[in-house]
N, C-alpha and C. Protein backbone atom coordinates (compact mmCIF):
# COMPACT_ATOMS: atom_id res chain seq x y z
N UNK A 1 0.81 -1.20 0.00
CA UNK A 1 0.00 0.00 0.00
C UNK A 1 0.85 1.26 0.00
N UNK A 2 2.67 1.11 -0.01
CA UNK A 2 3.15 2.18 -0.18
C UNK A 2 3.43 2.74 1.01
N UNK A 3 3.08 2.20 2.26
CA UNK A 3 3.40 2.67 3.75
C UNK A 3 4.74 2.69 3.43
N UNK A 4 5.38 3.52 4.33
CA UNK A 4 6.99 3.51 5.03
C UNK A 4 7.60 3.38 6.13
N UNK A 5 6.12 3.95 7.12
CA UNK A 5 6.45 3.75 8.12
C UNK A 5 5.30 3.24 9.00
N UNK A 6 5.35 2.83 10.46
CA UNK A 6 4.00 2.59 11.32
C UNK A 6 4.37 2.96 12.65
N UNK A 7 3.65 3.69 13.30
CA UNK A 7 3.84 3.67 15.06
C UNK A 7 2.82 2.89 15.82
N UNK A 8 3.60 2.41 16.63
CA UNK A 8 3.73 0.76 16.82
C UNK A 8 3.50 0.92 18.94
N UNK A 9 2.15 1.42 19.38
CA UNK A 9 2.06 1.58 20.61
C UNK A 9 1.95 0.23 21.51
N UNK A 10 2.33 0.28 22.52
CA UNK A 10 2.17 -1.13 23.31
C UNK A 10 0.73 -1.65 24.22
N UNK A 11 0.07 -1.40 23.57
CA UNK A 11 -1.28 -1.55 24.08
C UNK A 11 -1.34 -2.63 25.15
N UNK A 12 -1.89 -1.76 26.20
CA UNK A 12 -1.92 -2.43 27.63
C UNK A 12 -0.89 -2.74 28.18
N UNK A 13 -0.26 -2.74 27.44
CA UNK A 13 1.16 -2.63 28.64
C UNK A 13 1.32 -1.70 29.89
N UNK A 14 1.15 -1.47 30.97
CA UNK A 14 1.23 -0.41 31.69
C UNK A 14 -0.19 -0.63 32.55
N UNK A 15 -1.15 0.30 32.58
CA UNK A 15 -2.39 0.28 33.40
C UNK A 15 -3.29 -0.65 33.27
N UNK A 16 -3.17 -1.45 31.92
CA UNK A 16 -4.17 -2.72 31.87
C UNK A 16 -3.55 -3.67 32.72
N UNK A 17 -2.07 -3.43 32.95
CA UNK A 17 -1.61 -4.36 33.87
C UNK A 17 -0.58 -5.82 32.96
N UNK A 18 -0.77 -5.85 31.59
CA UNK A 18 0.02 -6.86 30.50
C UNK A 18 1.28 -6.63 31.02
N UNK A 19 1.88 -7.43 31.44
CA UNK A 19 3.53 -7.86 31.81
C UNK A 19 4.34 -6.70 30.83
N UNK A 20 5.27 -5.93 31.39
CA UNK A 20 5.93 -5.15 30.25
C UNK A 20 7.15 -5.84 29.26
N UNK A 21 7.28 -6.35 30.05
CA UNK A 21 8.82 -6.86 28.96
C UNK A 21 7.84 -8.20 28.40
N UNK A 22 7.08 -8.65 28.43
CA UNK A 22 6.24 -9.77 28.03
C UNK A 22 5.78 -8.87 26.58
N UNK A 23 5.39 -7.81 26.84
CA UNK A 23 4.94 -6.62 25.47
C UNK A 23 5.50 -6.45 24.80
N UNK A 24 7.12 -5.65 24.98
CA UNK A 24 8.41 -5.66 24.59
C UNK A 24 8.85 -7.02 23.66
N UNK A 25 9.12 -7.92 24.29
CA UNK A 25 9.33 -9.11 23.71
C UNK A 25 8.26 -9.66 21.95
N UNK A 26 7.39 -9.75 22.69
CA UNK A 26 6.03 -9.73 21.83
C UNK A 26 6.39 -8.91 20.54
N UNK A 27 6.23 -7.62 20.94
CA UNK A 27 6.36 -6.57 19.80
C UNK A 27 7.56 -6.55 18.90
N UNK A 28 8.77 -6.30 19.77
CA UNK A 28 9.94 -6.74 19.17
C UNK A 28 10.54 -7.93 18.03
N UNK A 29 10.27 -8.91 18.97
CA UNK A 29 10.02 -10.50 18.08
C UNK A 29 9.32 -9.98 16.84
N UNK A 30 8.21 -9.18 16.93
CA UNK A 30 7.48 -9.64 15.26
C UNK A 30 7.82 -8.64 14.50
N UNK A 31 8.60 -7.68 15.13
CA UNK A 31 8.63 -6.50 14.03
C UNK A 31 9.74 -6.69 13.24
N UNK A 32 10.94 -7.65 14.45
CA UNK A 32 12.29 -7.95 13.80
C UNK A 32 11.77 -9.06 12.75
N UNK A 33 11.25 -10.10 12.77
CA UNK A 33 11.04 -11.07 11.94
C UNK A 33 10.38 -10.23 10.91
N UNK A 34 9.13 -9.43 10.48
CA UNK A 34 8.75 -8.77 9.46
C UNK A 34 9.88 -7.94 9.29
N UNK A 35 10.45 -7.22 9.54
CA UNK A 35 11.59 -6.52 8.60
C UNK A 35 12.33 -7.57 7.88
N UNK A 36 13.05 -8.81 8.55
CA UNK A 36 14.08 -9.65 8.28
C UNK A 36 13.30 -10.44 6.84
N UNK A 37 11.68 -10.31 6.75
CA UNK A 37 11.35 -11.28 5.81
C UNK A 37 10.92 -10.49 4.54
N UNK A 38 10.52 -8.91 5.20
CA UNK A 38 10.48 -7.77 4.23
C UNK A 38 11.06 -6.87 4.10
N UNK A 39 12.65 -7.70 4.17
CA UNK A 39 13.91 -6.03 4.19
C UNK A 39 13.66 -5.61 3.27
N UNK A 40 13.11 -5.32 1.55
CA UNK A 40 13.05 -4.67 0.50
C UNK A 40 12.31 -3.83 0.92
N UNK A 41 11.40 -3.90 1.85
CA UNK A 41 10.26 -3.14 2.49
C UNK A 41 10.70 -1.61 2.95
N UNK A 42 11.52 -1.67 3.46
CA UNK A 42 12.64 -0.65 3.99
C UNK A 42 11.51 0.21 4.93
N UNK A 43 11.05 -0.10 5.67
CA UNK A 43 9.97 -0.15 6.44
C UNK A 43 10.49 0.74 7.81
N UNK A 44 10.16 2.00 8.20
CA UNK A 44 10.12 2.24 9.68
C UNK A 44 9.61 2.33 10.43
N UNK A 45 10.14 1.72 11.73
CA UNK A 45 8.75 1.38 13.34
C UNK A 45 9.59 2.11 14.04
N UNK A 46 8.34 3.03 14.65
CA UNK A 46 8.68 3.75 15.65
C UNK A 46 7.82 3.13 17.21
N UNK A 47 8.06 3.34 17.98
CA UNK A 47 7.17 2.46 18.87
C UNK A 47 6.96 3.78 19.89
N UNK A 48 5.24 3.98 20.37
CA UNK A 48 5.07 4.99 21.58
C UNK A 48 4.68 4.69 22.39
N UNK A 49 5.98 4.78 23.60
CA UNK A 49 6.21 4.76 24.87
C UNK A 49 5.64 5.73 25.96
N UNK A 50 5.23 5.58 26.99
CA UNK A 50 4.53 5.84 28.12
C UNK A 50 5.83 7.30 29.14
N UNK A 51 6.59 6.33 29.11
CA UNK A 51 7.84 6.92 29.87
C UNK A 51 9.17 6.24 29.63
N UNK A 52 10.48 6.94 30.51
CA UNK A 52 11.75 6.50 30.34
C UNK A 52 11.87 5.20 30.96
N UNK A 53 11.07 4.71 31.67
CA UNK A 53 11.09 3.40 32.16
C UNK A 53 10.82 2.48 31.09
N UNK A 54 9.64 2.46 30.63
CA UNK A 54 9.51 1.76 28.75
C UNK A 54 10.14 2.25 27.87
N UNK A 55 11.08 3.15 27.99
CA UNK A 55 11.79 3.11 26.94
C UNK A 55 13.42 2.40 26.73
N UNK A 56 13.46 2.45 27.98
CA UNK A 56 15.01 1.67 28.84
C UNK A 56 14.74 0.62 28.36
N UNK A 57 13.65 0.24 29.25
CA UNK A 57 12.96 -1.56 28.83
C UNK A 57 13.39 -2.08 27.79
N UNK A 58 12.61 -1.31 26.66
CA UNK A 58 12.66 -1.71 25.42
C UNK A 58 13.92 -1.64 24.49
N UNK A 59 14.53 -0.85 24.33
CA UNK A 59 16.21 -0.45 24.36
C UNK A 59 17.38 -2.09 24.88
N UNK A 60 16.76 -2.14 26.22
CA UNK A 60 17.34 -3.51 26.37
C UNK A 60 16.81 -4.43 26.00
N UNK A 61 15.82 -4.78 25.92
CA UNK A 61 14.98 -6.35 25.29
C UNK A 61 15.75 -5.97 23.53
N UNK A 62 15.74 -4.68 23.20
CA UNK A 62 16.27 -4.86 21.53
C UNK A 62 17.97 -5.02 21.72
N UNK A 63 18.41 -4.85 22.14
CA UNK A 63 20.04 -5.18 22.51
C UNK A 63 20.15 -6.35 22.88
N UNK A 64 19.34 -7.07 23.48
CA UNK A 64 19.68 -8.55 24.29
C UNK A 64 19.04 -9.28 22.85
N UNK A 65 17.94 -9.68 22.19
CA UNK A 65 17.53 -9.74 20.88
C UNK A 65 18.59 -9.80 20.00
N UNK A 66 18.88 -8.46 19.59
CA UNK A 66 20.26 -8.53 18.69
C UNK A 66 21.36 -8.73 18.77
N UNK A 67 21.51 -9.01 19.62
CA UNK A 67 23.11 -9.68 20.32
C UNK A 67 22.63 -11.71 20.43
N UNK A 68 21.31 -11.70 20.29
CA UNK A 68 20.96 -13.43 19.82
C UNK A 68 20.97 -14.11 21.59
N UNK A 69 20.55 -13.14 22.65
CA UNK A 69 20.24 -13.71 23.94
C UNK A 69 19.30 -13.40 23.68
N UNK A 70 18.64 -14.57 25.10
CA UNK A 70 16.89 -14.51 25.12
C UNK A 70 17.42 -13.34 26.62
N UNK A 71 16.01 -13.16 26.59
CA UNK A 71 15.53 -11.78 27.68
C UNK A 71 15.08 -13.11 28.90
């Protein structure tokens, strides 16, 4: 459809109470596998975060990920 990019919020993560790094993980996992299967895609995710606490979070779950450790 010509998208380039998507923002990519963590729904319920936070006040619904959904585990955060359980979200993180979740989200992460599928966005890395869709880029990796649609790199021609050249695709950008931005993801919107709550605070510096989800954003740390997430920062490390994508470093531990790309370095090929589990979280």
């Amino acid at each position: 459809n010509g998208c380039h990019s998507i923002g990519f919020p963590l729904i319920s993560a936070g006040i619904y109470g959904y585990p955060k790094q359980q979200a993180w993980d979740i989200a992460l996992r599928t966005c890395l596998a869709f880029m990796e299967d649609f790199e021609e895609a050249g695709l950008s995710i931005t993801f919107a975060v709550i605070d510096d606490e989800m954003l740390a979070l997430g920062n490390q779950i994508l470093e531990s990920l790309k370095s090929g450790n589990s979280i």
